[in-house]
N, C-alpha and C. Protein backbone atom coordinates (compact mmCIF):
# COMPACT_ATOMS: atom_id res chain seq x y z
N UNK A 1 3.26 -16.07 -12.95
CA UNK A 1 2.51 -17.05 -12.20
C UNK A 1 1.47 -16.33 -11.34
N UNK A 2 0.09 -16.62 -11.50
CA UNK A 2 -0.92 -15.86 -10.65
C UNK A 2 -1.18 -17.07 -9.60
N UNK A 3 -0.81 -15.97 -8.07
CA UNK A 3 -1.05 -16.28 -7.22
C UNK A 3 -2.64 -16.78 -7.08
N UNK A 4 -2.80 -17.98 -5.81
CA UNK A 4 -4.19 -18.02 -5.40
C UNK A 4 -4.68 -17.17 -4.64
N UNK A 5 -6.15 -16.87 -4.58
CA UNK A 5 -6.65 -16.29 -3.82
C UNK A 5 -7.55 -17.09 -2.69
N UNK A 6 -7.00 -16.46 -1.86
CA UNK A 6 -7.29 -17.60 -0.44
C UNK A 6 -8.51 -16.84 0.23
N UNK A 7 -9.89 -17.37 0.71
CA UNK A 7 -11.10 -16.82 1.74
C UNK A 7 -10.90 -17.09 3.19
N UNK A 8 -10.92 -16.44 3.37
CA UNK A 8 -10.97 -17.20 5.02
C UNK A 8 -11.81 -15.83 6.00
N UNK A 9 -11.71 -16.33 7.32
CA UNK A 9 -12.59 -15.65 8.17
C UNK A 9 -12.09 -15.73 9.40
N UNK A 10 -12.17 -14.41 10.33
CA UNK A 10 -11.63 -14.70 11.73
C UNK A 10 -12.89 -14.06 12.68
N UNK A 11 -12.78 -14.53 13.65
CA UNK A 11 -13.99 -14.03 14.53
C UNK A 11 -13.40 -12.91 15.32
N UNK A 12 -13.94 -11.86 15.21
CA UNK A 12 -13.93 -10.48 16.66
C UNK A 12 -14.78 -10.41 17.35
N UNK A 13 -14.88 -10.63 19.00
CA UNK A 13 -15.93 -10.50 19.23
C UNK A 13 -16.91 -10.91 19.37
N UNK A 14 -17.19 -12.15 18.55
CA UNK A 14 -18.31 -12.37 17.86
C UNK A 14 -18.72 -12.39 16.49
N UNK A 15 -18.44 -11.31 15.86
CA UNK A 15 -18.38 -11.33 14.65
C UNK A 15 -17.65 -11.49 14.05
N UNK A 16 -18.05 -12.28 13.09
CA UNK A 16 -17.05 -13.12 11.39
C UNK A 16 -16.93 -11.96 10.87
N UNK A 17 -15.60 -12.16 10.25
CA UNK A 17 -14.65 -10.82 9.49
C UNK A 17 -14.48 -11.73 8.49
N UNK A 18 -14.79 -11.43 7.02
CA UNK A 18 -14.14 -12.29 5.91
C UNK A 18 -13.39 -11.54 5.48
N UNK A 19 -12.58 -12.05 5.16
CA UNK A 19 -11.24 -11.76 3.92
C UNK A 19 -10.35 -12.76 3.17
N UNK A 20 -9.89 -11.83 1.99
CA UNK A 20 -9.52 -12.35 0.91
C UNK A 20 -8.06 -12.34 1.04
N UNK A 21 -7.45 -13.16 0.88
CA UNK A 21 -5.61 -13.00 0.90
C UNK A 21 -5.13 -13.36 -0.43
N UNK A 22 -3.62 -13.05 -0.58
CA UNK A 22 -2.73 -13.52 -2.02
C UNK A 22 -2.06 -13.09 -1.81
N UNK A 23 -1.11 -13.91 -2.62
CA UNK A 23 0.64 -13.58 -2.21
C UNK A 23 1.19 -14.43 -1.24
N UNK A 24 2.57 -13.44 -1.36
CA UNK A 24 3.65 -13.85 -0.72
C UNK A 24 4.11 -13.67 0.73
N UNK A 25 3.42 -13.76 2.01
CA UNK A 25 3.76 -12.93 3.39
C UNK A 25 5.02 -12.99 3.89
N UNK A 26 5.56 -12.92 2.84
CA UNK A 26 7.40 -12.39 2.94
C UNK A 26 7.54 -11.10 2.38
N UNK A 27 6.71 -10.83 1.68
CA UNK A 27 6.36 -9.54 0.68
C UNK A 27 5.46 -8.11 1.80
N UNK A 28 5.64 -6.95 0.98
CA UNK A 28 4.96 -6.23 1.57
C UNK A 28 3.88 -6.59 1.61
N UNK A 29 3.27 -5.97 2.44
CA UNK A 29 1.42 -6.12 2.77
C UNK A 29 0.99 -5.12 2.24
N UNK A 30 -0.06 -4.93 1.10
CA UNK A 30 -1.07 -4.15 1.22
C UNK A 30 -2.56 -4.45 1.43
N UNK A 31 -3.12 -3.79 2.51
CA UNK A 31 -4.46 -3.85 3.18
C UNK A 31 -5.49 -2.68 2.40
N UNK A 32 -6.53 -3.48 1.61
CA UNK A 32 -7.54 -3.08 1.04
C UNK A 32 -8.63 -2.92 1.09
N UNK A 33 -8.58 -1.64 2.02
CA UNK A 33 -10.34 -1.36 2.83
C UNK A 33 -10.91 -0.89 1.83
N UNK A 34 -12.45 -1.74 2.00
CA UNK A 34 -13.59 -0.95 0.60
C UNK A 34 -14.38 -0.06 0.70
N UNK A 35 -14.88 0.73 -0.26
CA UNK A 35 -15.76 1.67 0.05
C UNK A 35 -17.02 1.63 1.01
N UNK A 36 -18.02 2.72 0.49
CA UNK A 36 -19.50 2.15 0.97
C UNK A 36 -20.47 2.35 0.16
N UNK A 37 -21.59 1.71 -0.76
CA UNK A 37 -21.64 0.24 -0.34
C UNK A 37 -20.84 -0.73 -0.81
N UNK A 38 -19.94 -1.48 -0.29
CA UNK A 38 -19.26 -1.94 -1.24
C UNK A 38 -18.38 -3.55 -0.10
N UNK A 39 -17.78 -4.26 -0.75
CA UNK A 39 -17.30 -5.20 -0.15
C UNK A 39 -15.66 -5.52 -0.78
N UNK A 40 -14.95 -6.50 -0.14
CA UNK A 40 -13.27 -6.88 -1.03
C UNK A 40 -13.83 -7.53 -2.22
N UNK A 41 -15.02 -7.93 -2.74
CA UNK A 41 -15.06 -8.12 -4.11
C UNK A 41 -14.95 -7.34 -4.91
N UNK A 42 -14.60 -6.00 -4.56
CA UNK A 42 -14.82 -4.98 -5.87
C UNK A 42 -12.81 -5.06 -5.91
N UNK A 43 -11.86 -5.75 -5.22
CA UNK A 43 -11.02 -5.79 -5.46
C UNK A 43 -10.23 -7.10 -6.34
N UNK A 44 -11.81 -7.77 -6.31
CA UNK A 44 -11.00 -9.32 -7.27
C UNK A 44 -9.80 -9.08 -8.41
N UNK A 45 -10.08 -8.09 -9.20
CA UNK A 45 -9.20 -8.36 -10.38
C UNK A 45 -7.54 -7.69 -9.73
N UNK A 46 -7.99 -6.49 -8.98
CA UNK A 46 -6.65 -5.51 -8.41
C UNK A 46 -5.60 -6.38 -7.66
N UNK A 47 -6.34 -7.19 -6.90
CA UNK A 47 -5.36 -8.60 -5.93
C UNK A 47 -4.85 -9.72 -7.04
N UNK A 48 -5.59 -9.78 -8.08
CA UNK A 48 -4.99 -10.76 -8.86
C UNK A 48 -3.33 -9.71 -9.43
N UNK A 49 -3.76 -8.46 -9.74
CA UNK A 49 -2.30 -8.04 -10.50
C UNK A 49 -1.32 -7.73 -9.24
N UNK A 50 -1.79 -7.50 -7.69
CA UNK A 50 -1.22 -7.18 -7.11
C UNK A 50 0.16 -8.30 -6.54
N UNK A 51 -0.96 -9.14 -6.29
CA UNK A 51 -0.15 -10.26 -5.33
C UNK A 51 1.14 -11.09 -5.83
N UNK A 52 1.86 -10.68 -7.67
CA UNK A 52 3.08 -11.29 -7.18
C UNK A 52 4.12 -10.49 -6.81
N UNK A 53 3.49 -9.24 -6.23
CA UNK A 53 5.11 -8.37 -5.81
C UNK A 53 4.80 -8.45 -4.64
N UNK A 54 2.90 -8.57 -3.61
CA UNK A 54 2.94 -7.84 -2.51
C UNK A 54 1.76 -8.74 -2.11
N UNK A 55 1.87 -9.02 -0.38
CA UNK A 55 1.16 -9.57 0.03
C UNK A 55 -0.36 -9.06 0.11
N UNK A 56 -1.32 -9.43 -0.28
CA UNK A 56 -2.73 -8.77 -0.57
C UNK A 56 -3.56 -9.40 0.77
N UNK A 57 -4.54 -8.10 1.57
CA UNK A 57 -5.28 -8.53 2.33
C UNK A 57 -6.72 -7.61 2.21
N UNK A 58 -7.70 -7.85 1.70
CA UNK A 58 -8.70 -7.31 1.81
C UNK A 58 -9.97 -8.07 2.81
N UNK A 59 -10.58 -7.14 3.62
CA UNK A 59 -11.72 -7.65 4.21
C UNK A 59 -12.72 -7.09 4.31
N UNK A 60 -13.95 -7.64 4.32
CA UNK A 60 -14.88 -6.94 4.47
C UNK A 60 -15.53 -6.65 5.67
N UNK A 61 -16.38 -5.33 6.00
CA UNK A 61 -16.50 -4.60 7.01
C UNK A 61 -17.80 -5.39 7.70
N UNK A 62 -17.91 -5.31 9.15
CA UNK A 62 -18.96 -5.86 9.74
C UNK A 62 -20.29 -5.08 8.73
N UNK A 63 -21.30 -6.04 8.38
CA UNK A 63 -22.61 -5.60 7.53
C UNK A 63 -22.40 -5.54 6.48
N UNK A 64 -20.80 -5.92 5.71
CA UNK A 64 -20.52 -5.46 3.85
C UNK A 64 -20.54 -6.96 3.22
N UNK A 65 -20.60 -7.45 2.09
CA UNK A 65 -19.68 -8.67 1.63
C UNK A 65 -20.31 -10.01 2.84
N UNK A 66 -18.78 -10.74 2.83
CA UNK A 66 -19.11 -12.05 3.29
C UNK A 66 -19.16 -12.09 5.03
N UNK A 67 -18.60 -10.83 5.63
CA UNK A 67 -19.10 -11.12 6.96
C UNK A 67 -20.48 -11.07 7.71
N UNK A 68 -20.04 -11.10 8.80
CA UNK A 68 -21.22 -11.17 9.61
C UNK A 68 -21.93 -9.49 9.31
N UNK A 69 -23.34 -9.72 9.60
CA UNK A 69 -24.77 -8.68 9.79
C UNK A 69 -25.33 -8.80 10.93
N UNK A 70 -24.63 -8.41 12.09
CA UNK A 70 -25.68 -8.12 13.30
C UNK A 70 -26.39 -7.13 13.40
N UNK A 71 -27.00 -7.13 13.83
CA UNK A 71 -28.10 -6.20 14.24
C UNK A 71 -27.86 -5.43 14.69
N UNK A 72 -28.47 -4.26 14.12
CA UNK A 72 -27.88 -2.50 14.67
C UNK A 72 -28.47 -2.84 16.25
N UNK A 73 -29.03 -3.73 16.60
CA UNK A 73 -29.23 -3.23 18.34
C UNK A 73 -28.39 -3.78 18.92
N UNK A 74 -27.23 -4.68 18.59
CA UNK A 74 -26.21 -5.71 18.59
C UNK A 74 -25.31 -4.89 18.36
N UNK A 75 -24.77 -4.08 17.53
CA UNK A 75 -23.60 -3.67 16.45
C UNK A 75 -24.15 -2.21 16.52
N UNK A 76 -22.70 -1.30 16.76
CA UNK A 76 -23.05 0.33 16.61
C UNK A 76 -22.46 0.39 14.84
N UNK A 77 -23.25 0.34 14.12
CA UNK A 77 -22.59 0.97 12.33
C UNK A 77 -22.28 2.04 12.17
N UNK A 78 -21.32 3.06 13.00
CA UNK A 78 -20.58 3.79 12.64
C UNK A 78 -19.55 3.92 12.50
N UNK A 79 -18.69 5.50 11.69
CA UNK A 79 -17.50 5.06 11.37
C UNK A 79 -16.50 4.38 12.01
N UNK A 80 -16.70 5.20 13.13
CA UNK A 80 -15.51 5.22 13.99
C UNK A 80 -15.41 3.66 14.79
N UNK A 81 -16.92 2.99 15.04
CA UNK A 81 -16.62 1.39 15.17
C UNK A 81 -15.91 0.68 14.06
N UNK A 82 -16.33 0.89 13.00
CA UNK A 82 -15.72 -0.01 11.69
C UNK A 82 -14.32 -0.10 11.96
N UNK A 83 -13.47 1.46 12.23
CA UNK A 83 -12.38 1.71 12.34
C UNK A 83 -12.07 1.03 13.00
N UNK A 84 -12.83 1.16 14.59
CA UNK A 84 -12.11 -0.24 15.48
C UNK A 84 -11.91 -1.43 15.15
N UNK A 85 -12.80 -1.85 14.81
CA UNK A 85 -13.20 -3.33 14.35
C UNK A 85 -11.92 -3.53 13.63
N UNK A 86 -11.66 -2.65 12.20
CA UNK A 86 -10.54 -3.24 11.48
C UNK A 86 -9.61 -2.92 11.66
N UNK A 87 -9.39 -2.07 13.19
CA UNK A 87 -7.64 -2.04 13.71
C UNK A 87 -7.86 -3.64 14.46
N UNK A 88 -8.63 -3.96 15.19
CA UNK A 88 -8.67 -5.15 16.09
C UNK A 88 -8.58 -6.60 14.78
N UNK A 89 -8.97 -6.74 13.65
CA UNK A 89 -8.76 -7.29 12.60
C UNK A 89 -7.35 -7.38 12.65
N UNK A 90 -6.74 -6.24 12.20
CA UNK A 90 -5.17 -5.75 11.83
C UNK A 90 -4.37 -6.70 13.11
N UNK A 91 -4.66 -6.55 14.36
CA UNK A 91 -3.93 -6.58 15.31
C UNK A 91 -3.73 -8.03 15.98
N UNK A 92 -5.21 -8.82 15.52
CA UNK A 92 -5.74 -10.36 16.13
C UNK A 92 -5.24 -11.24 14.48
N UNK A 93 -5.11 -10.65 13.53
CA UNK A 93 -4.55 -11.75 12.78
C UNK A 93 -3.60 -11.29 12.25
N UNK A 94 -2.59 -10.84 13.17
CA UNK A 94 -0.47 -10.39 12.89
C UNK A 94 -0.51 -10.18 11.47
N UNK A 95 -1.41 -9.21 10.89
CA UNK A 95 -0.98 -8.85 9.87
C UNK A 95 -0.05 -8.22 9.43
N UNK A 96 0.43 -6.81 10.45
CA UNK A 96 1.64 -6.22 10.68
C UNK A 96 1.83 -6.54 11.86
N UNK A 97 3.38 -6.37 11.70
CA UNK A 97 4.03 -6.64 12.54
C UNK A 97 5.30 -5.80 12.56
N UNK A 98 5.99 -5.98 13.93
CA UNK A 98 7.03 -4.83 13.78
C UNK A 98 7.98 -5.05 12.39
N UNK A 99 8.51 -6.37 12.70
CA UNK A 99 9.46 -6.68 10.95
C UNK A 99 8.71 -6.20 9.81
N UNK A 100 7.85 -5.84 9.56
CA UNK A 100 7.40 -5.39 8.40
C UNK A 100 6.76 -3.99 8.39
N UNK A 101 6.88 -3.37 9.59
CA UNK A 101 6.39 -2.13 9.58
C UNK A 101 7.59 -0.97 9.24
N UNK A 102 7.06 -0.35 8.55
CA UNK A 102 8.43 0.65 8.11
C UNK A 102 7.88 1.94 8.15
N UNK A 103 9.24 2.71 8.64
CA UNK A 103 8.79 4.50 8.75
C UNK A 103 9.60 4.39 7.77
N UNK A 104 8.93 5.43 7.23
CA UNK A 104 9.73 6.39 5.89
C UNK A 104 10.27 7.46 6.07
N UNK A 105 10.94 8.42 5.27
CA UNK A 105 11.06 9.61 4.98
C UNK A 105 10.67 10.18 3.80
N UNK A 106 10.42 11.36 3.64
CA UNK A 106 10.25 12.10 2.69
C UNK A 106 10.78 11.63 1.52
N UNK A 107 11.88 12.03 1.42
CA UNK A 107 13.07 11.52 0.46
C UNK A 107 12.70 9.95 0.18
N UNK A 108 12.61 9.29 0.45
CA UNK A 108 12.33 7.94 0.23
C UNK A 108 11.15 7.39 -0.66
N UNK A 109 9.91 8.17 0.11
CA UNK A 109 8.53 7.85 -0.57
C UNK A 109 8.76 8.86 -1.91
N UNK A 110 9.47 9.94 -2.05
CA UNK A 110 9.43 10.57 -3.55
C UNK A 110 9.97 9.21 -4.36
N UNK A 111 11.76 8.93 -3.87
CA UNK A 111 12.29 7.75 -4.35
C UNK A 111 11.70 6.96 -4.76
N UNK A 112 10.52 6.45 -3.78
CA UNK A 112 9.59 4.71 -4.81
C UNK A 112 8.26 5.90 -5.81
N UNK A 113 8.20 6.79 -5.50
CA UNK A 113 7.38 7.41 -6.38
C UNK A 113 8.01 7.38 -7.95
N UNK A 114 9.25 7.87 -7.81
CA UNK A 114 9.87 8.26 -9.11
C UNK A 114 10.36 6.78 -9.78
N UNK A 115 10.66 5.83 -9.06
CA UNK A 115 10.91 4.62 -9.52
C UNK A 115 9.66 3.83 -9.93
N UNK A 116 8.56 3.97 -9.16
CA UNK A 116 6.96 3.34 -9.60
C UNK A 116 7.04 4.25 -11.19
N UNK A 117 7.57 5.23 -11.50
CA UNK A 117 6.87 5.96 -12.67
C UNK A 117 7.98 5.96 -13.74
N UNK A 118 9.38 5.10 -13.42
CA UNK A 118 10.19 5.17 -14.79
C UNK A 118 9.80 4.19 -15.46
N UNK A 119 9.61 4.18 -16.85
CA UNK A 119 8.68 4.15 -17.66
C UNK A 119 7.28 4.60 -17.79
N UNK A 120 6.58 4.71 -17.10
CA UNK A 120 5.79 5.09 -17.39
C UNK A 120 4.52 4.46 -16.21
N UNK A 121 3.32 5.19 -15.83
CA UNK A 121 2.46 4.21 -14.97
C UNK A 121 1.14 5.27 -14.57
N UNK A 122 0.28 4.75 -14.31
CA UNK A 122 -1.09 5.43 -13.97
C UNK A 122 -1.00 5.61 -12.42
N UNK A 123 -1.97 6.69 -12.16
CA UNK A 123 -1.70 6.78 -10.62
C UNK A 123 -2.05 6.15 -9.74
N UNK A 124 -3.19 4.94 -10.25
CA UNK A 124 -3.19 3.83 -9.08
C UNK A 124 -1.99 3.07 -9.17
N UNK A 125 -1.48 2.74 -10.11
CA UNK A 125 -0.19 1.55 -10.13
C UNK A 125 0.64 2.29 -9.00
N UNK A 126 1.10 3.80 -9.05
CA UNK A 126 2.70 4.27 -9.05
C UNK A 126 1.83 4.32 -6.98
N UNK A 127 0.75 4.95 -6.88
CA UNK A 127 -0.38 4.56 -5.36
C UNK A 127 0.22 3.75 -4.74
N UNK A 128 0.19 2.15 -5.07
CA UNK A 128 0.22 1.26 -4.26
C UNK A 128 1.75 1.14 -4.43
N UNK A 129 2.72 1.05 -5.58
CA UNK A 129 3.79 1.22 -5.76
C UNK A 129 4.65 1.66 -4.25
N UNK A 130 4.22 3.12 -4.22
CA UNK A 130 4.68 3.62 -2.79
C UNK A 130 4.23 3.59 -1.86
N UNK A 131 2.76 2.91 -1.81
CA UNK A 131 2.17 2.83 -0.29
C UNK A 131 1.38 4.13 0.18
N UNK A 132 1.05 4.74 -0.91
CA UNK A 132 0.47 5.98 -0.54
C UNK A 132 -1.23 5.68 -0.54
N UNK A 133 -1.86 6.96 0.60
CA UNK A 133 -3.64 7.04 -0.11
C UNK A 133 -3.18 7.63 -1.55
N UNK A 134 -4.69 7.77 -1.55
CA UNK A 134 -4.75 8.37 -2.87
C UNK A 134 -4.59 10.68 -2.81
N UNK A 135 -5.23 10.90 -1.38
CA UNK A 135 -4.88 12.22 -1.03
C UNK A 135 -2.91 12.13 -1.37
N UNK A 136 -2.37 11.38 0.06
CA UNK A 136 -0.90 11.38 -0.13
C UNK A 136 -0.78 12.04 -1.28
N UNK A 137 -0.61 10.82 -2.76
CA UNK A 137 -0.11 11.00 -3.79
C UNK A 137 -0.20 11.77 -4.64
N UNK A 138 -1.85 12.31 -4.19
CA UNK A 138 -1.81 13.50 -5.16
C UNK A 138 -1.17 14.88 -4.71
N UNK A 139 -0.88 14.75 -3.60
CA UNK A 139 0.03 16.13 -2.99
C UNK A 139 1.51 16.11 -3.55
N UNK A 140 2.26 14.71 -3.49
CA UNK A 140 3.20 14.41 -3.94
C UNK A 140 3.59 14.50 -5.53
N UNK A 141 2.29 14.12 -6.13
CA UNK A 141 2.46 14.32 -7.51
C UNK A 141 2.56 15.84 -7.83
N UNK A 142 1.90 16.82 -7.28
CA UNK A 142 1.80 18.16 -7.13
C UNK A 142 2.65 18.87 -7.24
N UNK A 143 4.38 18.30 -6.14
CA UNK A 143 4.89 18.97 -5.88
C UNK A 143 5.99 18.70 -7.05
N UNK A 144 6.02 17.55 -7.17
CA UNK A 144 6.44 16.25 -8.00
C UNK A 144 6.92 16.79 -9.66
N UNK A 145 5.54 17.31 -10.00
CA UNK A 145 5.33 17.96 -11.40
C UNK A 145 5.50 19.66 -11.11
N UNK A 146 5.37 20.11 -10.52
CA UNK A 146 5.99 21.29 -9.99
C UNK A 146 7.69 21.66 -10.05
N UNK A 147 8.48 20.36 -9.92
CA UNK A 147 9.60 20.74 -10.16
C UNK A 147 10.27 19.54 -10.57
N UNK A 148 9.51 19.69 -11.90
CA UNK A 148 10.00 18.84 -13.34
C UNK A 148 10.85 17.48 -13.03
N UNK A 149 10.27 16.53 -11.72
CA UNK A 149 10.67 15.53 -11.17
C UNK A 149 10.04 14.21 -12.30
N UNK A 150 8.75 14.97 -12.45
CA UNK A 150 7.64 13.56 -13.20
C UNK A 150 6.60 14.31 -14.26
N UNK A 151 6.55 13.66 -14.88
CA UNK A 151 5.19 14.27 -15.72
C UNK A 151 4.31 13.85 -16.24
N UNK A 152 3.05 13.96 -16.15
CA UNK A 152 1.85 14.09 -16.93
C UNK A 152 1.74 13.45 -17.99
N UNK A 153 1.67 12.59 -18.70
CA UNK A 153 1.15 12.13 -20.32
C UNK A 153 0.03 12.01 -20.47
N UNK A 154 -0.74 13.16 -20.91
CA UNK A 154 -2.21 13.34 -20.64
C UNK A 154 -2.94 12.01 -21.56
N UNK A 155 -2.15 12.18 -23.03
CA UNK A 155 -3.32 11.15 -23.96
C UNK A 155 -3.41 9.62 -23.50
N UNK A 156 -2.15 9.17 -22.93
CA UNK A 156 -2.06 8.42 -22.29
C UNK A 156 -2.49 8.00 -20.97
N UNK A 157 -2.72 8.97 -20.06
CA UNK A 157 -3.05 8.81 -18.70
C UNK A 157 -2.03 8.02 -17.91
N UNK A 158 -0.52 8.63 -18.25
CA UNK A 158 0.38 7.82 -17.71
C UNK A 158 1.54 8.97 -16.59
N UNK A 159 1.90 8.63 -15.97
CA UNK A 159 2.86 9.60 -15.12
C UNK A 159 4.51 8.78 -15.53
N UNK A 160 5.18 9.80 -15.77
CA UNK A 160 6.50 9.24 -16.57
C UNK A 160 7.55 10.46 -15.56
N UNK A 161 8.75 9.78 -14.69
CA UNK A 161 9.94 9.89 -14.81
C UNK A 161 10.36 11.18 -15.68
N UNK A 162 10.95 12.24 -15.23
CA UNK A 162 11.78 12.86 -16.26
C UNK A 162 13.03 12.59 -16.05
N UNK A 163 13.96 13.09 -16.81
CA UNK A 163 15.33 12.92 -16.79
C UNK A 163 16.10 13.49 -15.64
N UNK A 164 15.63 14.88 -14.74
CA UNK A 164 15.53 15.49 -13.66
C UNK A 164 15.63 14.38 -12.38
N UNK A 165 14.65 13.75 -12.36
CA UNK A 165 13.70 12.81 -11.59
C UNK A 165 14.75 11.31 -11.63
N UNK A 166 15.17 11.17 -13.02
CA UNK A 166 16.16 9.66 -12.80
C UNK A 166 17.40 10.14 -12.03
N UNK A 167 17.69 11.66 -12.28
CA UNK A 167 18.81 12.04 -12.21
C UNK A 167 18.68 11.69 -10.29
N UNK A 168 17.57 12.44 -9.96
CA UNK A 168 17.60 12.67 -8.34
C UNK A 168 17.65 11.08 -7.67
N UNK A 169 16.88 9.81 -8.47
CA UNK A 169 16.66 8.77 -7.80
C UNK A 169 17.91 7.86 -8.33
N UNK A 170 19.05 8.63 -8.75
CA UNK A 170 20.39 7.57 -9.45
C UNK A 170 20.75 8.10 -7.79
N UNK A 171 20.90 9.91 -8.04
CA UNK A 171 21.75 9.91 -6.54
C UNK A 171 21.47 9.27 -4.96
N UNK A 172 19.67 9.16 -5.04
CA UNK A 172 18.73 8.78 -3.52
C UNK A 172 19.79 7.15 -3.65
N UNK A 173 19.68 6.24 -5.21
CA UNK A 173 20.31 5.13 -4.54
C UNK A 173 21.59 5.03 -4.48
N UNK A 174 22.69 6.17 -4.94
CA UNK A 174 23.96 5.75 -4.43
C UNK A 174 24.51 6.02 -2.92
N UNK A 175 23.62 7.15 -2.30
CA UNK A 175 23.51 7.47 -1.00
C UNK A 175 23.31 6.55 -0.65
N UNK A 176 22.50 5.57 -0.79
CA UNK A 176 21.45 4.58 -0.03
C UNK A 176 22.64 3.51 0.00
N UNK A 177 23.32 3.26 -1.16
CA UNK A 177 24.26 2.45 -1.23
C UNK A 177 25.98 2.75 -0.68
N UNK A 178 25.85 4.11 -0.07
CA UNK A 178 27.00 4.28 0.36
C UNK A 178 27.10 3.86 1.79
N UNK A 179 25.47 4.23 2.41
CA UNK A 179 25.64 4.46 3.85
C UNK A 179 25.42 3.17 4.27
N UNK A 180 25.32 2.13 3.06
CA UNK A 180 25.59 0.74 3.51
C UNK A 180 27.08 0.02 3.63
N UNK A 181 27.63 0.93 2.95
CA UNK A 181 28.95 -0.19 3.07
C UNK A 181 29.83 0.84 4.34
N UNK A 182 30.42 -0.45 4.88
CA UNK A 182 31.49 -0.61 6.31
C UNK A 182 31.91 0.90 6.34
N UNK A 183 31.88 1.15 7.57
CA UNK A 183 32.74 2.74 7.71
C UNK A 183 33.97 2.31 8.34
N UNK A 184 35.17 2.66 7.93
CA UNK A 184 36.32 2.09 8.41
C UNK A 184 36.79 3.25 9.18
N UNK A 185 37.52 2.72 10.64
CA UNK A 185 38.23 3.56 11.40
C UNK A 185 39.25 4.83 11.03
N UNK A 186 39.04 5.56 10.94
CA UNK A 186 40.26 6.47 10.63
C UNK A 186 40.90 6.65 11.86
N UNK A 187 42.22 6.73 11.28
CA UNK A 187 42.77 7.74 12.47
C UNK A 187 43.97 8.49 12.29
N UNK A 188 43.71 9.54 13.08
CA UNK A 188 44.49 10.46 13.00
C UNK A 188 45.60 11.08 13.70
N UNK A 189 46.84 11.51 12.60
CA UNK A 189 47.88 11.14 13.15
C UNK A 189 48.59 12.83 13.65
């Protein structure tokens, strides 16, 4: 079932912020900042495959796409404003929030790495899979294929799971599943 894709717009400031939503906001969020020159339309088709596992939010930057264009004597266009602008975005329409914000560990982000890649997957899929940039993942993949965790299918352009790699993410989830169930009192006699 393909989700809709919803437009909408919030004001900062003054300035109209457009963005594109889909999905489920019970689901993870992924937030899809665009290049330059560029706007969240260059993400139309990516939000359509994204949004039935994960909540999709792309917007476009003051001067990109559908928001507002003030005037550079109005508006400073540098990086480091944009940045503001789309933490104050992030922060004025509860996109995250503490319930949905998650620290990771090491061990964990390999875990959805190696699980994004059993069967098989390209490195944007297995990317958003774990929530990584695209730097992240390629460090991870690095270390990843370095010690015969995942590998390469060059003709394919696919990153595949080795047997190594299922082996490590059978044990990440029985850990995961141990330190969930009840610890019962011992005692000693």
């Amino acid at each position: 079932m393909r989700n809709k894709v919803i437009y909408k717009t919030v004001n900062l400031n003054g300035v109209k912020i457009f963005y594109r939503e889909s999905g489920n906001k019970n689901h993870p969020t992924i937030l899809l900042f665009h290049g330059f020159p560029a706007s969240s339309h260059m993400y139309r088709n990516l939000i359509e495959e994204l949004a039935d596992e994960y909540h999709i939010i792309a917007p476009d930057f003051p001067g990109f796409g559908n928001s507002d264009q003030p005037h550079p004597k109005e508006f400073e266009y540098t990086f480091d404003n944009l940045a503001n602008v789309m933490n104050d975005f992030i922060e004025n329409s509860k996109i995250i929030t503490p319930l949905n914000m998650k620290y990771r560990s090491r061990t964990e982000i390999v875990s959805m790495i190696l699980e994004a890649a059993n069967g098989g997957a390209t490195k944007t899929r297995i990317m958003y899979k774990a929530f990584l940039s695209y730097a992240q993942l390629k460090e991870y993949l690095s270390v990843l294929i370095e010690n015969n965790l995942i590998e390469y299918l060059e003709g394919i352009q696919t990153y595949k799971t080795t047997e190594k790699g299922l082996n490590l993410l059978k044990m990440h989830n029985e850990i995961g599943e141990l330190l969930q169930t009840p610890i019962r009192e011992s005692r000693i006699q």
